[in-house]
Protein backbone atom coordinates (compact mmCIF):
# COMPACT_ATOMS: atom_id res chain seq x y z
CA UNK A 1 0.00 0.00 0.00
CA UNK A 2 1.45 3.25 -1.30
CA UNK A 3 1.74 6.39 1.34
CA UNK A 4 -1.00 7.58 -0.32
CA UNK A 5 -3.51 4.92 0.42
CA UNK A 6 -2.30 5.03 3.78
CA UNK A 7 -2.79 8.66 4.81
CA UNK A 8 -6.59 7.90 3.32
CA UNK A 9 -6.89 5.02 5.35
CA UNK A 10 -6.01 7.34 8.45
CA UNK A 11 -7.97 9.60 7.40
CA UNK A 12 -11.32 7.08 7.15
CA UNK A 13 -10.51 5.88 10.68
CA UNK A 14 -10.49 9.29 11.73
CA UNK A 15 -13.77 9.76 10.14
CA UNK A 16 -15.23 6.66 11.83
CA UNK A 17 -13.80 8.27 15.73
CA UNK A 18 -15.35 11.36 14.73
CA UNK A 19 -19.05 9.96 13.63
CA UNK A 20 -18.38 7.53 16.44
CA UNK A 21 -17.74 10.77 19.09
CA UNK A 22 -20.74 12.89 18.09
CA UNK A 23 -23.07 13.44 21.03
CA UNK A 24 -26.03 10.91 21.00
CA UNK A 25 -28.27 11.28 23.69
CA UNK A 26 -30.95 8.64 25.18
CA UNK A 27 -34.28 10.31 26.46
CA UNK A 28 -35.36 8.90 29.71
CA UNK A 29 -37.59 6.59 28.65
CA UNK A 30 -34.55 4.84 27.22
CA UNK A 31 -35.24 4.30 24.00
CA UNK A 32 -33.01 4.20 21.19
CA UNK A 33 -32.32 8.05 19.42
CA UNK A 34 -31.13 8.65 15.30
CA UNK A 35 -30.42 10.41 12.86
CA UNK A 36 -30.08 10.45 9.25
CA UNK A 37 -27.79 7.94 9.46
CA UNK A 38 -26.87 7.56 13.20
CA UNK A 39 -28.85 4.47 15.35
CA UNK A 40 -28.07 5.07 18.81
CA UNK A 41 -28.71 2.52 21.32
CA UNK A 42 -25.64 2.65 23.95
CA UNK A 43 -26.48 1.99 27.30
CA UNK A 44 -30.17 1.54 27.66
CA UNK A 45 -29.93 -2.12 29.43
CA UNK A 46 -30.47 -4.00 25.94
CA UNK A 47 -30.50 -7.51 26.32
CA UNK A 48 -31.38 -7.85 22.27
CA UNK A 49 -30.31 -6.06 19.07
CA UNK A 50 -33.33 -3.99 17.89
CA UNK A 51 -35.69 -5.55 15.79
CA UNK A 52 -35.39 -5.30 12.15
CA UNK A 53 -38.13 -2.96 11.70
CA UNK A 54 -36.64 -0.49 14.42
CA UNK A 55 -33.99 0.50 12.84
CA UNK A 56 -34.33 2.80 9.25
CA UNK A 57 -32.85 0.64 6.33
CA UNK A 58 -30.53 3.78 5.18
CA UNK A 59 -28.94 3.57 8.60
CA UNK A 60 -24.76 3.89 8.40
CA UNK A 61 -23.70 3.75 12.26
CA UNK A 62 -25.53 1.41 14.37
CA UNK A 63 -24.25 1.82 18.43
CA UNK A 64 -25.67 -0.68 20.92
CA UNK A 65 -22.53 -0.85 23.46
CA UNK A 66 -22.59 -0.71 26.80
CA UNK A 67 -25.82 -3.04 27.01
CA UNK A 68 -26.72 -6.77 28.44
CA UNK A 69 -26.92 -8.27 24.50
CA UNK A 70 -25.10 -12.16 24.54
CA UNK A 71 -26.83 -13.23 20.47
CA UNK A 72 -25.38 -11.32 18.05
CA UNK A 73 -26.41 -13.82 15.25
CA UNK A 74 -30.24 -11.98 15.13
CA UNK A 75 -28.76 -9.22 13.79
CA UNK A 76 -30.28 -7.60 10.06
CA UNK A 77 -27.95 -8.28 8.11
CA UNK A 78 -30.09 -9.02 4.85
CA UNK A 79 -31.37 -5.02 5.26
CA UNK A 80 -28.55 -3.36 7.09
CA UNK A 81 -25.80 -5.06 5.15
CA UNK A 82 -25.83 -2.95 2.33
CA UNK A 83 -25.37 0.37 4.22
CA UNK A 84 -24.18 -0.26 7.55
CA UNK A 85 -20.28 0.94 7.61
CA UNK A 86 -19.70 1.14 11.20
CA UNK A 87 -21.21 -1.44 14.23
CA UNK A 88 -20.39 -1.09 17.85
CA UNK A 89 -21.17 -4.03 19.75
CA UNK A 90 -18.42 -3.22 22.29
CA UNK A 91 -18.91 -3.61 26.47
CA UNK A 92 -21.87 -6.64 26.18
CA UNK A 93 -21.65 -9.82 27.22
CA UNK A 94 -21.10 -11.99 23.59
CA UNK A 95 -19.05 -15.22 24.08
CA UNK A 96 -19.85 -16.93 21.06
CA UNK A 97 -19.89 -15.67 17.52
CA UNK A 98 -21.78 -17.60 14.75
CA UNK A 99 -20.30 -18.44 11.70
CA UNK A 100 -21.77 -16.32 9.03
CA UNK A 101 -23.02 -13.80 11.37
CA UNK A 102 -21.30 -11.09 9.35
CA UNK A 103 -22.07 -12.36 6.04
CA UNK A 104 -23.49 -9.61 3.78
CA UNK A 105 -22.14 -6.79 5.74
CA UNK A 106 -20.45 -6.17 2.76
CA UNK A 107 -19.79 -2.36 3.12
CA UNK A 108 -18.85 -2.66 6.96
CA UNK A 109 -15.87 -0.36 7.57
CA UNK A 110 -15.49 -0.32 11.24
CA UNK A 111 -16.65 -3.16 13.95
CA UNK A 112 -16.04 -2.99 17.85
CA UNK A 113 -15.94 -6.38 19.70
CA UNK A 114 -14.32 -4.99 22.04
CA UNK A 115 -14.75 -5.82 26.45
CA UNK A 116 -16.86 -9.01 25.73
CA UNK A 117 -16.54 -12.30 26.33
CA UNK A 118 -15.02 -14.16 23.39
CA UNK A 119 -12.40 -17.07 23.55
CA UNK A 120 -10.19 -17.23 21.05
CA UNK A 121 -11.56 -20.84 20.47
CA UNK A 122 -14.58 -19.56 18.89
CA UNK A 123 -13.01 -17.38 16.70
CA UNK A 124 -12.18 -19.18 13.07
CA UNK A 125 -11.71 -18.88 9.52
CA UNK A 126 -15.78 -18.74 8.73
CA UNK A 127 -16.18 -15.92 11.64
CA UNK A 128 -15.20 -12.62 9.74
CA UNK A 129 -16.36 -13.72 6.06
CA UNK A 130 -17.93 -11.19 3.72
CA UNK A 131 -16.09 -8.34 5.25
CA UNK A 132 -14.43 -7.39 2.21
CA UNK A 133 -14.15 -3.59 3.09
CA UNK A 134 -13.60 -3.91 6.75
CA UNK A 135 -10.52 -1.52 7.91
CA UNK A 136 -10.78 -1.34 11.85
CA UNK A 137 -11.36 -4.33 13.77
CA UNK A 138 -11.37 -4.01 17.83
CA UNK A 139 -11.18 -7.34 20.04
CA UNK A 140 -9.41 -5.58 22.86
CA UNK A 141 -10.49 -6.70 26.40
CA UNK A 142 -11.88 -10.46 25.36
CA UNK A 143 -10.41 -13.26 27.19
CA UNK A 144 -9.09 -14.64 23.91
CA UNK A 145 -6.08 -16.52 25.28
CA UNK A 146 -4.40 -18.10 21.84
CA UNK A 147 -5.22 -16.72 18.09
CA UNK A 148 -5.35 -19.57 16.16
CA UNK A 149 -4.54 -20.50 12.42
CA UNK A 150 -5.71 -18.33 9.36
CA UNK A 151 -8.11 -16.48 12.24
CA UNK A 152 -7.52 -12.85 10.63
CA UNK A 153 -7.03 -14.67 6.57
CA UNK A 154 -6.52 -11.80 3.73
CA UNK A 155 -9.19 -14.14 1.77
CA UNK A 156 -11.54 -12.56 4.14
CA UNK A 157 -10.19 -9.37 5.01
CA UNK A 158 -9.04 -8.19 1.73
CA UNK A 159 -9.02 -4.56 2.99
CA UNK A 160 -8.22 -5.08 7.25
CA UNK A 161 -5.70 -1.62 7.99
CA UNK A 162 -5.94 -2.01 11.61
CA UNK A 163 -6.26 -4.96 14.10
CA UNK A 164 -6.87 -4.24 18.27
CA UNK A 165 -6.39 -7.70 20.30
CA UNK A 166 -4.86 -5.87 23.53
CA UNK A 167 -5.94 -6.89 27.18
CA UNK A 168 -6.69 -10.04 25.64
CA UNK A 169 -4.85 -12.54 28.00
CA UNK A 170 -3.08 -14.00 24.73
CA UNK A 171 -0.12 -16.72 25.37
CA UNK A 172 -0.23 -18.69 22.51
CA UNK A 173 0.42 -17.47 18.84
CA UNK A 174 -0.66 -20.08 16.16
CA UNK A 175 1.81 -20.32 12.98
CA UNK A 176 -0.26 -18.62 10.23
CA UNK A 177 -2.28 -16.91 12.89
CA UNK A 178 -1.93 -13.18 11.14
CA UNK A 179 -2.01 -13.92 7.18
CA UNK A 180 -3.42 -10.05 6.04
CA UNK A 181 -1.67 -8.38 3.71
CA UNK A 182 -3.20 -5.04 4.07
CA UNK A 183 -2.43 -4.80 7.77
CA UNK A 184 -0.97 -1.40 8.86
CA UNK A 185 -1.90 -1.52 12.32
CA UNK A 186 -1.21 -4.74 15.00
CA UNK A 187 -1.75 -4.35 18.37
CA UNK A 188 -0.87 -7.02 20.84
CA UNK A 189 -0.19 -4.81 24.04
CA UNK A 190 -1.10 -6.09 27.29
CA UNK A 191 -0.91 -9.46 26.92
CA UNK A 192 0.90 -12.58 28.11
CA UNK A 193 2.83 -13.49 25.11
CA UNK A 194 6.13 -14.79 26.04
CA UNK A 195 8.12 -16.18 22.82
CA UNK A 196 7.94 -14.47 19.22
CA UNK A 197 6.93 -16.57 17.06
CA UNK A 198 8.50 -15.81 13.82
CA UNK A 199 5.46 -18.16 12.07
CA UNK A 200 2.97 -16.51 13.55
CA UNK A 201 3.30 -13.52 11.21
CA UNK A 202 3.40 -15.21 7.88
CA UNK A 203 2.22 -12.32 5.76
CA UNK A 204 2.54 -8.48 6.98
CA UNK A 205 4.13 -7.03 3.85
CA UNK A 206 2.05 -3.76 4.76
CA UNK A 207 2.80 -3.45 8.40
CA UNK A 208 3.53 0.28 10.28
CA UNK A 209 3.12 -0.10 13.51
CA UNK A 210 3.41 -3.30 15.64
CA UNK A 211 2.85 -3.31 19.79
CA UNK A 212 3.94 -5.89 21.71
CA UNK A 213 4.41 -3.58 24.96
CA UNK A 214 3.73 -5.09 28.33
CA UNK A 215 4.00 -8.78 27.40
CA UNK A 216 6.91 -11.40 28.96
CA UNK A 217 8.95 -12.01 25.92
CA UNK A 218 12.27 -11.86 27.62
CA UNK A 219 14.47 -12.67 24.74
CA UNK A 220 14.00 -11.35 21.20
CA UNK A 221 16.04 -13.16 18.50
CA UNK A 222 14.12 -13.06 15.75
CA UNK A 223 11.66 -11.11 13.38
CA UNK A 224 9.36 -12.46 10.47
CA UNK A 225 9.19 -10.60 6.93
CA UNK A 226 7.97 -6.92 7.86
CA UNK A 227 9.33 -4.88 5.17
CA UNK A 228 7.13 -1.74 5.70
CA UNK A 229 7.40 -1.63 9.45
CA UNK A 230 7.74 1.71 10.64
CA UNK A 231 7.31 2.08 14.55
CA UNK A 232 7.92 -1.58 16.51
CA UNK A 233 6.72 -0.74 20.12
CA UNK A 234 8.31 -3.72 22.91
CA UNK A 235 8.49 -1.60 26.18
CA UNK A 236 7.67 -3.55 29.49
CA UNK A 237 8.67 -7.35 28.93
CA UNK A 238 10.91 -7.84 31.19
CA UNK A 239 13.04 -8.47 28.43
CA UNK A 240 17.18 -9.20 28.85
CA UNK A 241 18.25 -10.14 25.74
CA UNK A 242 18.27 -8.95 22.32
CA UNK A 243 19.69 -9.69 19.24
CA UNK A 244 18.05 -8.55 16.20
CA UNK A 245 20.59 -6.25 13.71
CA UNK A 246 20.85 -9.03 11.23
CA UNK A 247 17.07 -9.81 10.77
CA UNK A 248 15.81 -6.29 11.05
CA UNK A 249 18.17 -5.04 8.20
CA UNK A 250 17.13 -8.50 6.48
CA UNK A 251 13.75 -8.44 6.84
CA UNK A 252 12.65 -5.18 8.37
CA UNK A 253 14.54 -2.53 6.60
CA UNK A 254 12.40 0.44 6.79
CA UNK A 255 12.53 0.69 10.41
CA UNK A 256 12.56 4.14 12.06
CA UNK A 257 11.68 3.69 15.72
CA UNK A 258 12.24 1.38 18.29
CA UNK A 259 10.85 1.52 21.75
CA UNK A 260 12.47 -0.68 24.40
CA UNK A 261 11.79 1.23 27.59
CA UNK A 262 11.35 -0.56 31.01
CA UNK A 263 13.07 -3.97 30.22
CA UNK A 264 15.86 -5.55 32.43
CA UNK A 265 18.55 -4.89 29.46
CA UNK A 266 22.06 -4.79 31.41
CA UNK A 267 24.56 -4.59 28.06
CA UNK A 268 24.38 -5.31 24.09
CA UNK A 269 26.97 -5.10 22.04
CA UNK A 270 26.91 -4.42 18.22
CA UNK A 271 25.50 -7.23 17.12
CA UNK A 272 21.93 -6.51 19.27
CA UNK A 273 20.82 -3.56 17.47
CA UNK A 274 20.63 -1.80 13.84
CA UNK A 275 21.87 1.41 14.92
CA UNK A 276 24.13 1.85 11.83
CA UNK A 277 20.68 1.53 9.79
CA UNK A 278 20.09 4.76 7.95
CA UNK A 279 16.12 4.94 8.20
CA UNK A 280 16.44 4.08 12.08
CA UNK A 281 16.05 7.81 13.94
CA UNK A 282 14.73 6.90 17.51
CA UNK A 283 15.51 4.13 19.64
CA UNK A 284 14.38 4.48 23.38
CA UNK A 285 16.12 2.06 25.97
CA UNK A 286 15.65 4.36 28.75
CA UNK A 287 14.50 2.98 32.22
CA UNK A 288 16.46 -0.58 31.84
CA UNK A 289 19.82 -1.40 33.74
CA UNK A 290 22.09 -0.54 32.00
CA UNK A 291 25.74 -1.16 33.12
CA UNK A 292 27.42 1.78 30.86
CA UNK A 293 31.06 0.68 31.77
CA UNK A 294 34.42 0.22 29.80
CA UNK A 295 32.22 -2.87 27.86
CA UNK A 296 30.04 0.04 26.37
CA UNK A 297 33.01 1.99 25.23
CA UNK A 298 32.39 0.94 21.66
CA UNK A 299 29.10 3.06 21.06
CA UNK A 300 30.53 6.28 21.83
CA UNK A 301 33.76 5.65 19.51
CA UNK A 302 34.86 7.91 16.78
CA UNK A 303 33.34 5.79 13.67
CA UNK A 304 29.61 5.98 15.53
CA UNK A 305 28.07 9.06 14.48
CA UNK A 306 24.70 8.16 17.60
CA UNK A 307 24.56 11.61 18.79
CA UNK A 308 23.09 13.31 15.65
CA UNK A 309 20.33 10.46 16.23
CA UNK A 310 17.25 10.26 18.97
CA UNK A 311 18.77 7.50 20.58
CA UNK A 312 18.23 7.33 24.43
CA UNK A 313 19.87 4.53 26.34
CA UNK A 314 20.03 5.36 30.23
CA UNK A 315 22.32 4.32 32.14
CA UNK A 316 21.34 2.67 35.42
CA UNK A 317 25.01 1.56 36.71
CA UNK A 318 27.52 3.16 38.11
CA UNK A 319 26.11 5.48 40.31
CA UNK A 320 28.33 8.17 38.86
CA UNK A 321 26.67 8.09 35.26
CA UNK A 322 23.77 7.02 36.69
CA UNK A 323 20.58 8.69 34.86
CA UNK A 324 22.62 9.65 31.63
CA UNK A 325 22.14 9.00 28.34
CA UNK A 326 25.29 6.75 27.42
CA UNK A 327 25.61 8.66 24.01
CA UNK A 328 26.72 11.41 25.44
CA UNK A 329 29.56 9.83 27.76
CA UNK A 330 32.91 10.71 26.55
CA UNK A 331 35.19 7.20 26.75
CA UNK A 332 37.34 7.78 29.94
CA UNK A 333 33.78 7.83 31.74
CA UNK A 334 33.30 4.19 31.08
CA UNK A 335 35.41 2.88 33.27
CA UNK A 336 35.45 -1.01 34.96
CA UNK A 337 35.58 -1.38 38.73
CA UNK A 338 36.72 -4.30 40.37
CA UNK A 339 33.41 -6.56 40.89
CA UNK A 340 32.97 -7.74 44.35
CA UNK A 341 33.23 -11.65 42.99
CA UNK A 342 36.49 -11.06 41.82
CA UNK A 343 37.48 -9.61 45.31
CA UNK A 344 36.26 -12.09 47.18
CA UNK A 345 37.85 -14.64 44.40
CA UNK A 346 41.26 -12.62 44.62
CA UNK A 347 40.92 -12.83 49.00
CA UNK A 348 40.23 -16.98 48.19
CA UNK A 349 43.00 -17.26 46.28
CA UNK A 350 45.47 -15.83 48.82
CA UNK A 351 44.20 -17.91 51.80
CA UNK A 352 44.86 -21.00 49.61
CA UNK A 353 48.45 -19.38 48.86
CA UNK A 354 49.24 -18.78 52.58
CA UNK A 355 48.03 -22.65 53.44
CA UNK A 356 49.80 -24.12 50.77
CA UNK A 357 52.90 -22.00 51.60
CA UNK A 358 52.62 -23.71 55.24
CA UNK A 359 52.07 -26.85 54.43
CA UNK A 360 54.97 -27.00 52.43
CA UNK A 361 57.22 -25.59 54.73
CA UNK A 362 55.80 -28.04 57.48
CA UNK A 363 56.83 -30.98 54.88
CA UNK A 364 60.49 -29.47 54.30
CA UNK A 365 61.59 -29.23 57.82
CA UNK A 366 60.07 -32.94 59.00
CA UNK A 367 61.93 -34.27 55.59
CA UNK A 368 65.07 -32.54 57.61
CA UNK A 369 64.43 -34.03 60.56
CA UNK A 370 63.62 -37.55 59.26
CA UNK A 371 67.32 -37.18 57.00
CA UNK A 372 68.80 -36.48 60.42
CA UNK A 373 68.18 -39.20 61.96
CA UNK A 374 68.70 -41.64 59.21
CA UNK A 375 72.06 -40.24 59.61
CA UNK A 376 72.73 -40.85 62.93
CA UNK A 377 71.19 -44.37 62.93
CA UNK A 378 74.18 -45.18 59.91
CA UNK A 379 76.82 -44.01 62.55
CA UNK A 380 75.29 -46.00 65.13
CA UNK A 381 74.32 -43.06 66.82
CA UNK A 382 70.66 -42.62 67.91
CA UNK A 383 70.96 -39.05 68.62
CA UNK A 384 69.79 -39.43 72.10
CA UNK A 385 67.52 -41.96 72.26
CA UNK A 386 68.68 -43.80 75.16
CA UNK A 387 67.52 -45.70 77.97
CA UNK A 388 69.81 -45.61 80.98
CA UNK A 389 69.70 -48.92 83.59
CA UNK A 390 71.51 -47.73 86.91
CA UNK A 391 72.60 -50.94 88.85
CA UNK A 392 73.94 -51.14 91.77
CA UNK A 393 74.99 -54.19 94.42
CA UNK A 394 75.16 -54.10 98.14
CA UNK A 395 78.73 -55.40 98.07
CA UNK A 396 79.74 -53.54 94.86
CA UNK A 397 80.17 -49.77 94.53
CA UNK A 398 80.94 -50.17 90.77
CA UNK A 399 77.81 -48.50 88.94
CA UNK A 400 76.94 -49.54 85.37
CA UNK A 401 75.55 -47.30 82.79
CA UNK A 402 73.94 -49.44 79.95
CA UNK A 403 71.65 -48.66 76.74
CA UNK A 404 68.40 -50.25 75.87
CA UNK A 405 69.72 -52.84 73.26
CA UNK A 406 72.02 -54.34 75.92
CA UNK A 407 75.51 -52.87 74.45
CA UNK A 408 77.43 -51.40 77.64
CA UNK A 409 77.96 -47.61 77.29
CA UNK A 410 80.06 -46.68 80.62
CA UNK A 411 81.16 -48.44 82.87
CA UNK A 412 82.78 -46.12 85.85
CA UNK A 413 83.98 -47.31 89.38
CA UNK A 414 82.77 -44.24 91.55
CA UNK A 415 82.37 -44.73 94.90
CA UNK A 416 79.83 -42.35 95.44
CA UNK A 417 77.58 -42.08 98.92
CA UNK A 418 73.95 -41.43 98.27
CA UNK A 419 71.65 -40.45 100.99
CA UNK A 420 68.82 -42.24 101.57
């Protein structure tokens, strides 16, 4: 779709908001008010759609949102189908729609689903048939859960611009789940998604704008063919990992802005981003953690020309840089500290030096000692190790001095007196 056909597709949806905004009122008796064209019905405590031969056939906006209605399938669409463009079924209490229920509402532009209670399980290839002009589709607020395959199907929705499915619990992605080749606008905010699946987004050759803000997808590594995409929106997903330069100048060229605010991003290195891409002017990484230290140095080096760009990556840690955009940080400001692992690792490693330095002198002066002796036992000569055997007779003043294995080692006559 050329920029032309786009800026009149915005310009139709603003139509729609602005039909959709104009002041309707209910009288007290709470029946339904209209215009010309306008059927007004919101909030009256509905628990039907009007009756057929309520509403005026030439009738272009029919509102009945905000009411108790669970059938949508009784709706006129034999008489309404052919000038009906906008229907606002949004805020009732639908869980179920029919298949064909839309069939014939050939010249429907806009339809709000929105805030009821549809599963994504009733939602199928047969559900949106006929809607060959449809450009705004709202599901936001229905406990969908999963999208499954060929749901939103060009075949059906030759003409879809712009598709709303946030605050719909959504975990699980089909493959072929989004196959619409005039899709400008995807929103998948607000939901529970927690991989990106690459299959999932078969066909998008016409896609601006794609929000997957406040979901769990924690590590982005891949993108499907999105060659128009404009504006990719990921803020609050927790995520810590990234790694998508190759596949976004593969497949996603025409990027301009990225949006990656309130993540748990500590570091990324060249390979994480396209910031060398020419068409890319804003990329917003600001409330993540950012560790802008001497690993960072490379993004504010002489051959990156960042600051001329909006590029805002705040830095979390060190304290001193803390708050700063690290664009803007000459190099000697990105500095590494000693981590306290390596301290303790460096005050481990010296305790293990000082006990193996011990031990080893403990083994070199036994190994002296034990040599010693050996010594001494060659020469016959125990170092010491004696045991001396003091004999003495009544009629003999000779005393003998002998060792332990029997061999005499003095033998003195000393008359000596000893008192008793």
């Amino acid at each position: 779709m050329s920029p032309g056909q786009s800026s009149n597709v915005l310009c139709i949806i603003l139509s729609i908001s602005s039909v959709l905004a104009v002041e309707m009122t209910v009288d007290k008796s709470g029946k339904c008010r209209h215009t010309e064209t306008i059927f007004n019905c919101s909030g009256i405590g509905l628990f039907d759609i009007p009756a057929a031969e309520e509403i005026p056939i030439q009738i272009e906006t029919l509102d009945v949102s905000n009411n108790h209605i669970r059938n949508i399938s009784l709706i006129n669409r034999h008489t309404l189908g052919k000038s009906l463009s906008s229907l606002n079924l949004s805020n009732n209490h639908v869980s179920v729609i029919q298949e064909n229920t839309f069939n014939d509402f050939t010249h429907l532009v806009f339809l709000d689903l929105s805030n009821n209670l549809i599963s994504g399980r009733s939602l199928n290839d047969m559900v949106f048939t006929d809607l060959r002009k449809l450009l705004h589709l709202i599901l936001r607020g229905n406990p969908l859960r999963l999208v499954q395959k060929d749901t939103f199907s060009f075949m059906e929705l030759p003409e879809l611009a712009h598709l709303d499915l946030s605050h719909c619990g959504i975990s699980e992605l089909e493959i072929d789940s989004f196959d619409v080749r005039s899709l400008e606008y995807l929103d998948l905010s607000w939901n529970q998604l927690q991989t990106f699946k690459k299959g999932a987004f078969r066909m998008l050759p016409a896609l601006k704008i794609l929000d997957l803000s406040h979901n769990r997808i924690s590590v982005l590594n891949e993108i499907p063919y999105m060659p128009e995409l404009v504006t990719w929106i990921l803020d609050s997903n927790g995520m810590e990992t990234i790694e998508i330069r190759d596949d976004v100048e593969d497949y996603a060229d025409n990027l301009q802005e990225l949006y990656l605010r309130d993540n748990d991003i500590l570091r990324f290195n060249e390979d994480s981003l396209p910031l060398k891409l020419d068409d890319l002017k804003v990329v917003d990484m600001s409330n993540n953690r950012l560790h802008c230290d001497c690993r960072m140095r490379w993004i504010v080096s002489r051959d990156n020309d960042f600051q001329k760009k909006n590029y805002t990556f705040t830095c979390s840690y060190p304290s001193k840089v803390s708050g700063r955009n690290l664009i803007t940080l000459a190099p000697e400001e990105l500095t590494c500290g000693t981590p306290l692992v390596k301290i303790l690792f460096v005050v481990l490693l010296c305790v293990l030096v000082v006990i193996a330095f011990s031990g080893l002198v403990f083994f070199v002066i036994r190994n002296r000692r034990r040599r010693k002796r050996r010594k001494r036992a060659a020469r016959g000569d125990d170092g010491g190790d004696y045991v001396i055997v003091y004999s003495r007779d009544d009629d003999d003043d000779d005393t003998r001095v002998t060792m332990s294995d029997n061999k005499q080692l003095l033998k003195t006559d000393i008359n000596r007196e000893f008192d008793v």
